[in-house]
Protein backbone atom coordinates (compact mmCIF):
# COMPACT_ATOMS: atom_id res chain seq x y z
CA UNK A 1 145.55 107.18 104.91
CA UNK A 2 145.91 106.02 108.72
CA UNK A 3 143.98 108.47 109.95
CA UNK A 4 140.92 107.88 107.18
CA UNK A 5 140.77 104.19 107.76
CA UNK A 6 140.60 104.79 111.59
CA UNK A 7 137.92 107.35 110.97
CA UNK A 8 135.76 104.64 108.60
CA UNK A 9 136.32 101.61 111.58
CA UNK A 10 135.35 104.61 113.97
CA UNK A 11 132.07 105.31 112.29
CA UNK A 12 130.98 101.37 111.45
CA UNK A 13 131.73 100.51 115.28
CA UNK A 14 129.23 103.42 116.11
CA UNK A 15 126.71 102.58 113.58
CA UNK A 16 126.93 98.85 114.94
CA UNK A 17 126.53 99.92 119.03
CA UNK A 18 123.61 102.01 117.87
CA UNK A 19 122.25 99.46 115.67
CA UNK A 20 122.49 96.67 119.03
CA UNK A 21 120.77 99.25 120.98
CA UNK A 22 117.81 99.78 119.18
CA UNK A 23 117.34 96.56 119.50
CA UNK A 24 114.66 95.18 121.96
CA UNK A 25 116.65 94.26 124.35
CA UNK A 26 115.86 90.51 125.49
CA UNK A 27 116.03 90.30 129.37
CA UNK A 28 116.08 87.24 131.55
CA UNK A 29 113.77 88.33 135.13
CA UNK A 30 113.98 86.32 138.32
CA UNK A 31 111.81 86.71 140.91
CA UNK A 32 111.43 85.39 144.17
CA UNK A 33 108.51 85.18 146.91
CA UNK A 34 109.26 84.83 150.56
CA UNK A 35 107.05 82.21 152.20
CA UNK A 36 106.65 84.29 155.58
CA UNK A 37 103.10 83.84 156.37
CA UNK A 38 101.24 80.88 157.18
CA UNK A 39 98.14 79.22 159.29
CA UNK A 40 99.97 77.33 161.91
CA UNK A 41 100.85 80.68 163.55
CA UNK A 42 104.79 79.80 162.87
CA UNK A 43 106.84 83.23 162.60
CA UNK A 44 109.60 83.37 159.57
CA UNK A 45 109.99 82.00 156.70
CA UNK A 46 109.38 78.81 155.67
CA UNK A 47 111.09 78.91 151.89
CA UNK A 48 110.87 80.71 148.66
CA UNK A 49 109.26 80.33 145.47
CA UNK A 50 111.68 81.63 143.00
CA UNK A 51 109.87 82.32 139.12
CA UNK A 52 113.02 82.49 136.34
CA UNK A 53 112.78 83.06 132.71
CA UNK A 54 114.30 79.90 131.12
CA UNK A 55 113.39 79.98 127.34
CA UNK A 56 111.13 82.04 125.11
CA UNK A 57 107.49 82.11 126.71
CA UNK A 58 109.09 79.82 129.18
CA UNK A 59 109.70 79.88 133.10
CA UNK A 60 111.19 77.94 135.98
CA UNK A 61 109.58 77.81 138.74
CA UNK A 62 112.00 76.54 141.96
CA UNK A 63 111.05 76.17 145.43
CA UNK A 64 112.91 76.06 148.04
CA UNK A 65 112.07 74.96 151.77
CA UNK A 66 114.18 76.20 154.73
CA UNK A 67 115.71 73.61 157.31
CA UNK A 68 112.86 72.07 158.85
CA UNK A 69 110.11 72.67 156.72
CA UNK A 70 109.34 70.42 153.48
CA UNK A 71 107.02 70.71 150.58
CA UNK A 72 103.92 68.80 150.36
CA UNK A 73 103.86 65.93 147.56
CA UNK A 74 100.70 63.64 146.96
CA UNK A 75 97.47 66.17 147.89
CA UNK A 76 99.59 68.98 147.76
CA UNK A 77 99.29 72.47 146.24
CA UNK A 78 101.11 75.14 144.52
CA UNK A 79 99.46 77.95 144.19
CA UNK A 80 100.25 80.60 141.95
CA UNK A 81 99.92 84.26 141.28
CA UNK A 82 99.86 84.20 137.24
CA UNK A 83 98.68 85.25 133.70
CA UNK A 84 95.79 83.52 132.43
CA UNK A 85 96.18 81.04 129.68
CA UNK A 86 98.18 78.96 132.08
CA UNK A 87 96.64 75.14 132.24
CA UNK A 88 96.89 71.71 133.20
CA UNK A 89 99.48 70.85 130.46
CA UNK A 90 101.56 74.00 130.45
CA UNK A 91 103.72 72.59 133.08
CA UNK A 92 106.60 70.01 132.31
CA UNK A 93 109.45 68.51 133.92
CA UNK A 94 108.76 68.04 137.39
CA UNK A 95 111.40 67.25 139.39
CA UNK A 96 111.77 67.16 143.63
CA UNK A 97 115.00 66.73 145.43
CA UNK A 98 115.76 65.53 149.00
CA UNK A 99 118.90 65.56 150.24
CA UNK A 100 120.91 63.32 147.72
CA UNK A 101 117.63 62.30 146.50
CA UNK A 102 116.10 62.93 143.25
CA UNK A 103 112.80 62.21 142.26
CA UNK A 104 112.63 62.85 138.43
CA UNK A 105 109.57 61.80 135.89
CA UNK A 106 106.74 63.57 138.52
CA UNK A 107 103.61 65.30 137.37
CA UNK A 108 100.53 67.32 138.78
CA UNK A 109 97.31 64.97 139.12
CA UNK A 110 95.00 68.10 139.16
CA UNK A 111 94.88 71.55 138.23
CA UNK A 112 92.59 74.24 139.16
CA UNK A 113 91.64 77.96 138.02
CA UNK A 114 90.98 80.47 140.57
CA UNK A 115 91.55 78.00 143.67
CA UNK A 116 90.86 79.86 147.11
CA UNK A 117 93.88 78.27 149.79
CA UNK A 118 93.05 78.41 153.10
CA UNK A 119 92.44 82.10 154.34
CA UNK A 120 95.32 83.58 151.86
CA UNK A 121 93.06 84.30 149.13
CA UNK A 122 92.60 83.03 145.49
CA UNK A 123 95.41 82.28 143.21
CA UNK A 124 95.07 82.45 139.30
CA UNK A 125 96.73 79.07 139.19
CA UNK A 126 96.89 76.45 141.44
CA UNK A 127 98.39 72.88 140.52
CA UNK A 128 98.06 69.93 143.05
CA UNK A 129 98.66 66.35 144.20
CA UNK A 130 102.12 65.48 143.04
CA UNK A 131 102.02 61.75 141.66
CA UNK A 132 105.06 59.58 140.74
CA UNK A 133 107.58 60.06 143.76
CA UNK A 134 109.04 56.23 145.29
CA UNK A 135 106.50 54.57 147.90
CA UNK A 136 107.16 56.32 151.23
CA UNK A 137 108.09 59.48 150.03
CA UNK A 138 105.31 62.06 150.85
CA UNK A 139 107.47 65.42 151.00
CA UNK A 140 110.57 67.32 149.83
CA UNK A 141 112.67 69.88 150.30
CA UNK A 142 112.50 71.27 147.24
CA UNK A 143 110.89 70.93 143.75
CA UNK A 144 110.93 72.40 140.73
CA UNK A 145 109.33 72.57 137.15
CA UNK A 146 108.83 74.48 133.89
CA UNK A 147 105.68 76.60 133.02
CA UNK A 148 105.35 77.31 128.86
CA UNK A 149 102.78 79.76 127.90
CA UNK A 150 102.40 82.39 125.15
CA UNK A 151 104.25 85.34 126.30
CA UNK A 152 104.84 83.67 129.80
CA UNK A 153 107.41 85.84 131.55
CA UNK A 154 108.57 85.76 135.44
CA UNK A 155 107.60 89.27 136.15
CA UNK A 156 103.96 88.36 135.19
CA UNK A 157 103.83 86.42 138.31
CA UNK A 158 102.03 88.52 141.55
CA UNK A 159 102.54 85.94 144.12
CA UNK A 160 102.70 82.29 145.59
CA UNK A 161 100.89 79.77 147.90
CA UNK A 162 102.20 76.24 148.99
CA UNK A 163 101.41 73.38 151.21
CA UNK A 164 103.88 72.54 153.52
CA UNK A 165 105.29 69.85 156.63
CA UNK A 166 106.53 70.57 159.35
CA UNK A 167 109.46 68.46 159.15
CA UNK A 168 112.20 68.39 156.52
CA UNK A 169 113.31 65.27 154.03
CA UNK A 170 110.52 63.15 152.49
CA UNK A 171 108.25 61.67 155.64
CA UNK A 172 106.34 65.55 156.04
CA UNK A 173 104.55 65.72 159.09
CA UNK A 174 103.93 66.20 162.46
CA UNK A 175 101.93 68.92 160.89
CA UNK A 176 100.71 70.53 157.71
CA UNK A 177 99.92 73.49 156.21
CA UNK A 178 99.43 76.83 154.15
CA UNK A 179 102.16 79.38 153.55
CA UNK A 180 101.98 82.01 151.43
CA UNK A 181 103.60 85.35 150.38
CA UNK A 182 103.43 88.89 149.56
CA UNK A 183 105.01 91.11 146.60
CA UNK A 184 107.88 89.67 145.79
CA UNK A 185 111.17 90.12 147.48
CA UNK A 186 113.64 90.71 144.59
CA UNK A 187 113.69 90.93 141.22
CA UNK A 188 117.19 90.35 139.60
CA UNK A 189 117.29 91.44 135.97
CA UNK A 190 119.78 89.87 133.79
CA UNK A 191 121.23 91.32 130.90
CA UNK A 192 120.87 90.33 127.11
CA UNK A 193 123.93 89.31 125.57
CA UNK A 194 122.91 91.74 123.04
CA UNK A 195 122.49 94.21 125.67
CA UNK A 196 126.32 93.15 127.05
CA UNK A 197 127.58 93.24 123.06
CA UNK A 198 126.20 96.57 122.52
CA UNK A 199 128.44 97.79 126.23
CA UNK A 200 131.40 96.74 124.39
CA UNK A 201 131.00 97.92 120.69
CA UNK A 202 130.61 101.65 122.90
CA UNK A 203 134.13 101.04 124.94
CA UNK A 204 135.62 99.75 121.50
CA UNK A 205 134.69 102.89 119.55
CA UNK A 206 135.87 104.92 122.48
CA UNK A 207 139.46 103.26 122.19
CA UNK A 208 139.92 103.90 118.69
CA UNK A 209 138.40 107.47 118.92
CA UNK A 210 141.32 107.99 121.75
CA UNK A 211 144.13 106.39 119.92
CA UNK A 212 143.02 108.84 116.78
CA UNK A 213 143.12 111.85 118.79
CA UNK A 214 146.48 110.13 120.19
């Protein structure tokens, strides 16, 4: 009788693993873009754009400057490598940080489609002029927001472009300019939990297969 009721929790674990992985497994992509060229002839980087899946048909986008460099706020740009359908009121919660500082409540005066930036090409995407930040405070060292779109996913995105200081914390200058990327330089993929619940309904079932052998 032991032995038969083993057998029967044997067989439902493996019909549940199987059943978990024919699922379509939901998977959470991060990728990130290197800022290492640019038009003021400085070598390195000068930050990363990282793209995140956050949500269904939702993405973070975070970037990221490197000590002494600082992201452009009012007539800035972010340019992006991206599906179409993307527009002026897909993005949300903008947020920039310096320091301690945080500038909450922000938003994107202008948007354009198929914006050429400086000599790096034209980007799918490109929003601009970041309005809303405390008087005096022009740059940051980082900033990020949320892109919504139908299907949106971070490995849709190609590539990035920003405007950038030379200088970090919120006062930019002594100069400005364009830095942009290549392909991007990692792509983490995270798994599902139903991915992660399926891994362990397949070590179950191979415990109690063991202990009925036992």
């Amino acid at each position: 009788m032991r032995s038969h009721i083993a057998k029967t929790v044997l067989t439902l674990l493996a019909i549940g693993a199987f059943a978990f992985i024919c699922v379509p497994s939901v998977r959470a992509d991060s990728i990130t873009f290197d800022l290492t060229s640019n038009n003021l002839g400085i070598s390195g980087s000068v930050g990363t754009v990282t793209i995140k899946d956050t949500g269904v048909n939702q993405v973070t986008v975070l970037i990221s400057m490197n000590p002494g460099f600082s992201l452009k706020l009012p007539g800035g740009d972010v340019g992006l490598g991206a599906p179409s359908g993307l527009n002026a009121g897909s993005v949300s919660g903008v947020t920039a940080f310096s320091g301690a500082s945080i500038f909450s409540g922000l938003s994107f005066k202008h948007f354009f489609n198929g914006k050429n930036i400086s000599e790096f090409g034209v980007f799918t995407v490109d929003y601009a002029n970041v309005e809303g930040a405390p008087h005096g405070v022009v740059s940051a060292d980082s900033m990020k927001f949320v892109l919504t779109g139908t299907g949106l996913t971070a490995s849709q995105f190609t590539g990035a472009a920003i405007h950038f200081c030379t200088a970090s914390g919120t006062g930019c200058g002594p100069q400005t300019g364009f830095a942009t990327s290549g392909q991007p330089v990692s792509t983490v993929p995270e798994p599902s939990t139903l991915s992660l619940l399926s891994a362990g309904l397949i070590g179950l079932a191979g415990i109690v297969r063991g202990r009925i052998r036992g």
